[in-house]
Structure formats: structure tokens, C-alpha cells
Protein backbone atom coordinates (compact mmCIF):
# COMPACT_ATOMS: atom_id res chain seq x y z
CA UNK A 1 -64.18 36.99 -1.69
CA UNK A 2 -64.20 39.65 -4.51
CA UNK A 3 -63.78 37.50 -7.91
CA UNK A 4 -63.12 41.23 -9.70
CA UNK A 5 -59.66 42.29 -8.00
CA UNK A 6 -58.49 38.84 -5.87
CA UNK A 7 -58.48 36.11 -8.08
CA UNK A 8 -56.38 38.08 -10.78
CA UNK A 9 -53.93 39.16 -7.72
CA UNK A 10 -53.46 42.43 -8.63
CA UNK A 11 -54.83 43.24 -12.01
CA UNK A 12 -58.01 44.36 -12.30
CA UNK A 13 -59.02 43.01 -15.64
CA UNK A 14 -57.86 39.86 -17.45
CA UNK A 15 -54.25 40.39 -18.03
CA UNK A 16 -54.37 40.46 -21.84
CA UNK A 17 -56.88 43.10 -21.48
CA UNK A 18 -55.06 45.34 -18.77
CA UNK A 19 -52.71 47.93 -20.21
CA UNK A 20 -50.63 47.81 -16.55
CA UNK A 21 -49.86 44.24 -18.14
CA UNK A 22 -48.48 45.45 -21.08
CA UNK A 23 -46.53 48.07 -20.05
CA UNK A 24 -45.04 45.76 -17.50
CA UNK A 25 -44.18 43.81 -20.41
CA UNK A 26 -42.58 46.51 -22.82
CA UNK A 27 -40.75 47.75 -20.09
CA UNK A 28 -39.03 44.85 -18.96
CA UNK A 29 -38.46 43.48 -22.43
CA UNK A 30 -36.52 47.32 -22.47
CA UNK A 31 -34.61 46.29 -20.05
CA UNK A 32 -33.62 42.78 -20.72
CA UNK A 33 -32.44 44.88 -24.06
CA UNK A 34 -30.51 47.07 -22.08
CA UNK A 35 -28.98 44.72 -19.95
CA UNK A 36 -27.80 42.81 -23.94
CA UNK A 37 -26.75 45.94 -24.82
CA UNK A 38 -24.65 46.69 -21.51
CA UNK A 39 -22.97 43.24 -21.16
CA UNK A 40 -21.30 41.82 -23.58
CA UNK A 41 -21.96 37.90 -24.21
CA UNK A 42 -19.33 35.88 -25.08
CA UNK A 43 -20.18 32.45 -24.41
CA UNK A 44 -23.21 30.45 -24.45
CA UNK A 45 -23.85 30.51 -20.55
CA UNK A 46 -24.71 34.17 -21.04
CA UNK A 47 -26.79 33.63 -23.86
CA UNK A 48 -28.92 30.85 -21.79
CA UNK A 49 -28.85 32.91 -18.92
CA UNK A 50 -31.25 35.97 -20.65
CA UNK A 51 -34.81 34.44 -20.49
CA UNK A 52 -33.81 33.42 -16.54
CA UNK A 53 -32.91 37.12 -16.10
CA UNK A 54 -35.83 38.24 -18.18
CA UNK A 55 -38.59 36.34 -15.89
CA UNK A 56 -36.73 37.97 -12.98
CA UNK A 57 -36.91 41.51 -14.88
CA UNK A 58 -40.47 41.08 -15.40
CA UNK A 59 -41.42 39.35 -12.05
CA UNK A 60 -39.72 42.31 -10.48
CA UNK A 61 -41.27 44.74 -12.47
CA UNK A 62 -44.50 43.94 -12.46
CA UNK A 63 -44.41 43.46 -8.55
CA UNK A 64 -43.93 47.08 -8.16
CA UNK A 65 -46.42 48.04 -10.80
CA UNK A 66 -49.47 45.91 -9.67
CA UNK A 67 -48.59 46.89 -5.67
CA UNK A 68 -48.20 50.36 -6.83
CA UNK A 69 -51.76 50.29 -8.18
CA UNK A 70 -53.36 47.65 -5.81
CA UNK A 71 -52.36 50.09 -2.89
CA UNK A 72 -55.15 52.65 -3.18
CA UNK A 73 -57.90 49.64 -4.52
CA UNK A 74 -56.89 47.78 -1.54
CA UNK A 75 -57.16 50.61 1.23
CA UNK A 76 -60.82 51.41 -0.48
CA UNK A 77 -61.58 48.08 -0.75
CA UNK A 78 -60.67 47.38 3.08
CA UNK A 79 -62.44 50.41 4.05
CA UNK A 80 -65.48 49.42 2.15
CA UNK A 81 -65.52 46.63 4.03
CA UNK A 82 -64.82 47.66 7.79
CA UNK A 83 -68.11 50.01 7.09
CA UNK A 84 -70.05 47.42 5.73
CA UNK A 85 -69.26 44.99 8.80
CA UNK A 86 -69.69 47.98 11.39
CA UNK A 87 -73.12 48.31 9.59
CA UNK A 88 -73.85 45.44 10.35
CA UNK A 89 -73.42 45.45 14.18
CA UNK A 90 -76.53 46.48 16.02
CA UNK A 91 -74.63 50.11 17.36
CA UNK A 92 -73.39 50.39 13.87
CA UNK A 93 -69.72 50.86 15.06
CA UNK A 94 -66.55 48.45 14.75
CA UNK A 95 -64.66 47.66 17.94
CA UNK A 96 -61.95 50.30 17.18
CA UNK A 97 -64.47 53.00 16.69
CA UNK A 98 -66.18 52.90 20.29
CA UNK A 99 -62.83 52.42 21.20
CA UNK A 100 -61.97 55.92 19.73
CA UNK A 101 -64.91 57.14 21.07
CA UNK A 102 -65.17 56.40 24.19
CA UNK A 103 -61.37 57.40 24.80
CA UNK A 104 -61.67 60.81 22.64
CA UNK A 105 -65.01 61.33 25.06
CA UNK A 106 -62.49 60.62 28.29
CA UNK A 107 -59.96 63.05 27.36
CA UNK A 108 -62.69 66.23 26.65
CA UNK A 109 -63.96 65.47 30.53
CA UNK A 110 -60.20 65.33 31.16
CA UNK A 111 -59.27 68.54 29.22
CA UNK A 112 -62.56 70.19 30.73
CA UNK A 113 -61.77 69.14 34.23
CA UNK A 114 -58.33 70.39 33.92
CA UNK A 115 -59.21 73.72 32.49
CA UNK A 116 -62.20 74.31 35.54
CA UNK A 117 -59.50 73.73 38.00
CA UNK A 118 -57.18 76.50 36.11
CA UNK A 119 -59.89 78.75 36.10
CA UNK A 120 -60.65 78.64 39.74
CA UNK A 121 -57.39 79.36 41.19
């Protein structure tokens, strides 16, 4: 396992140092204000109620931030990886590679078979 992007699950850098984090912050703090300034409060449930609605806010928020920007990471990372494994095999091809292969190969005899028959008639 990676200890740079997996143990932080989904920030790249310590989360005091990643700006991502911050701005996940200041945005759902924005909201949280928005929702004050929206609703009115008039009794003390709604009042207790904020900081549960705040976690949410910012649990929500910064769910679609870090998968936002763990998307392309993740498909680099993953593709890093596939090529480092087929590398490692000794034809230096994954499963679904010489699966591709062999199958693309098929289908030109196929096509080529096809078209010698159209051409002879």
C-alpha cells in the first residue's frame, strides 16, 4: 500500500497542509451560515441542532471534493499499477490484454476472410 494517497483517504497531504481541506472547510462553514441565515431559530432545539447539521455539511462536502480530486489520482494510480504487474509477467501482458489481443487478432482474419469471399464473387 501507498502511505502518500491511502492512509490520508483522499487527501494528498496532511490535512492541515492541503488547501482542498480548507476550502472544504470555508465552504461548509458558508453554508451552515446560510442555512442560520435562511431559517429562523426560535427555540433551543434549533440552536443544538447546528453543529449536527454542520458535521453533515462538511462530511457531505468534503465527500464530493476529495472524490472529485481522488478520481483522476486513482485511475493513474490503478493504471500505474496494472502496467507494473503486467511487467512483471514473463509475456509482459495482463490477462485482459492477450485477451484483447487475441480477440482483436480473430476479428482482422474474420474481416479479411469476409472481404476475400466478397471479392471473389
Amino acid at each position: 500500500m501507498s502511505a502518500k494517497s491511502r492512509k490520508r483517504y483522499g487527501w494528498r497531504r496532511p490535512r492541515w497542509k492541503d488547501r482542498l481541506f480548507w476550502f472544504a472547510v470555508a465552504l461548509s462553514g458558508a453554508l451552515v451560515a446560510l442555512q442560520v441565515y435562511v431559517n429562523p431559530r426560535v427555540s433551543w432545539v434549533d440552536w443544538t441542532s447546528l453543529p449536527i447539521r454542520a458535521v453533515i455539511t462538511y462530511t457531505l462536502i468534503s465527500a464530493i471534493l476529495r472524490i472529485r480530486r481522488g478520481m483522476p489520482h486513482g485511475l493513474v494510480d490503478g493504471f500505474n499499477e496494472a502496467e507494473a504487474k503486467a511487467k512483471a509477467k514473463p509475456k509482459g501482458q495482463s490477462t485482459a490484454e492477450s485477451v484483447a489481443r487475441t480477440s482483436g487478432r480473430t476479428m482482422g482474419r474474420a474481416m479479411a476472410a469476409y472481404k476475400r469471399t466478397q471479392q471473389k464473387d
